[in-house]
Protein backbone atom coordinates (compact mmCIF):
# COMPACT_ATOMS: atom_id res chain seq x y z
CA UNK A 1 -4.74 5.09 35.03
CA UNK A 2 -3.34 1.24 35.57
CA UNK A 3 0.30 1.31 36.50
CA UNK A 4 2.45 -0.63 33.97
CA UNK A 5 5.48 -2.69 35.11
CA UNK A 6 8.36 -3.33 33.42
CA UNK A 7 7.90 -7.43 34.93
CA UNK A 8 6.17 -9.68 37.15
CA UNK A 9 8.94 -9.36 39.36
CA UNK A 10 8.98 -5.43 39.78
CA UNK A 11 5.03 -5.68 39.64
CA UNK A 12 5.47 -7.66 42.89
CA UNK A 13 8.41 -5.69 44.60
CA UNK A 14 5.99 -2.35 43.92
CA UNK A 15 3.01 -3.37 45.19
CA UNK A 16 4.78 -4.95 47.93
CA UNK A 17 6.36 -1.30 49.01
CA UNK A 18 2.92 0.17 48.36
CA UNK A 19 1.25 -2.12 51.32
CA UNK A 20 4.51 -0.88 53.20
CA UNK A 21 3.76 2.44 52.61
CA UNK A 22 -0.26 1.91 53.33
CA UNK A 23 0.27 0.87 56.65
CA UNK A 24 3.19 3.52 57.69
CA UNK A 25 6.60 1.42 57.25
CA UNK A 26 7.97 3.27 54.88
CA UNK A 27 7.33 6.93 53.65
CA UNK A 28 6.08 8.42 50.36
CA UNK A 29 9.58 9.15 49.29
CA UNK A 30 11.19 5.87 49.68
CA UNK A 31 7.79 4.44 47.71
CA UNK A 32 8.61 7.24 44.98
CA UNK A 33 12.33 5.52 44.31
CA UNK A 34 10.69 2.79 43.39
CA UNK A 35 9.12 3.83 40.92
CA UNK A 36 11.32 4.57 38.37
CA UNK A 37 13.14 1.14 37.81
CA UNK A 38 9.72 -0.53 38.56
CA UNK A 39 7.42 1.54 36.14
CA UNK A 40 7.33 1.75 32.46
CA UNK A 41 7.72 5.61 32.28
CA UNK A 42 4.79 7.89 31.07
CA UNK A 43 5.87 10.27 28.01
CA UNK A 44 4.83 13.55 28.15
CA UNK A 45 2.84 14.48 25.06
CA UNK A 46 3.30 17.91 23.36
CA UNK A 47 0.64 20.47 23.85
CA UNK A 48 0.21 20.20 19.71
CA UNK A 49 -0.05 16.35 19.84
CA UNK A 50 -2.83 16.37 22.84
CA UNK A 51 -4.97 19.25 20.36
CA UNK A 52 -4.34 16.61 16.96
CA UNK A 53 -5.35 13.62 18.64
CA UNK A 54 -8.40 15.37 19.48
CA UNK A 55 -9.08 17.15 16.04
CA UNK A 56 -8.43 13.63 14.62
CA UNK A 57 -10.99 11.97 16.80
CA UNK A 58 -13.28 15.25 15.71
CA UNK A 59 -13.62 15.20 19.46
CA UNK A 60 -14.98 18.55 21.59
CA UNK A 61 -12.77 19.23 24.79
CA UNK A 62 -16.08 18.44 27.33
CA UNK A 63 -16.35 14.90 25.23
CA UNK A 64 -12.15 14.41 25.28
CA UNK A 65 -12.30 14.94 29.15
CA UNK A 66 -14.62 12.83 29.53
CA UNK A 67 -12.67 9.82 27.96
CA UNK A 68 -9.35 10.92 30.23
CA UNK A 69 -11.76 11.26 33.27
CA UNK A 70 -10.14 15.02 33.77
CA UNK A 71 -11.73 18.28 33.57
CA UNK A 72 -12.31 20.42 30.49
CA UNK A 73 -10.15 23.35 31.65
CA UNK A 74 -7.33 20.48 32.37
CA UNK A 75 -7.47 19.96 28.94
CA UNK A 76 -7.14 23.27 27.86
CA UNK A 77 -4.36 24.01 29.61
CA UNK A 78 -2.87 20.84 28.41
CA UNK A 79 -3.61 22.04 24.68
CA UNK A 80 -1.72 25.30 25.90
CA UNK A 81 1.20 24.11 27.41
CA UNK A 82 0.27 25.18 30.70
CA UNK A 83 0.40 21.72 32.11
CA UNK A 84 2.32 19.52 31.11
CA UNK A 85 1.64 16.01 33.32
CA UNK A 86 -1.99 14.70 35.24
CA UNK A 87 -0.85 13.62 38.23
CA UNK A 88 -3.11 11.58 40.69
């Protein structure tokens, strides 16, 4: 999934701490606080939201992974409640 910045400006000072972070400057921590004023925030979808969009798209789970690039027991357990966020 493409990361979404709130500007051009914390696009820049993100991926600037990234290439810090790629080459050992800084650790995964300090890259994590930037995050959260850089990044647009992801909302976490309801387990019953994740199964309608997917009943609305008269979608299988297989074919539904497939579009999210995850695997069909992820979504399950999404549809569940058992997981709640995809992290990379």
């Amino acid at each position: 999934m493409a990361k979404k910045y709130r500007s051009d400006a914390f696009a820049a000072t993100h991926e600037t701490m990234e290439a810090l972070h790629d080459i050992g400057a800084i650790n995964k921590q300090t890259l994590r606080e930037f995050d959260e004023p850089c990044l647009i925030p992801v909302h976490v979808l309801a387990p019953e939201k994740i199964k309608a969009i997917r009943a609305r798209e008269h979608i299988s789970k297989p074919v539904f992974a497939r579009y999210l690039i995850v695997s069909r027991s992820l979504v399950s357990d999404l549809e569940r409640g058992v997981k709640t966020q995809v992290l990379p």
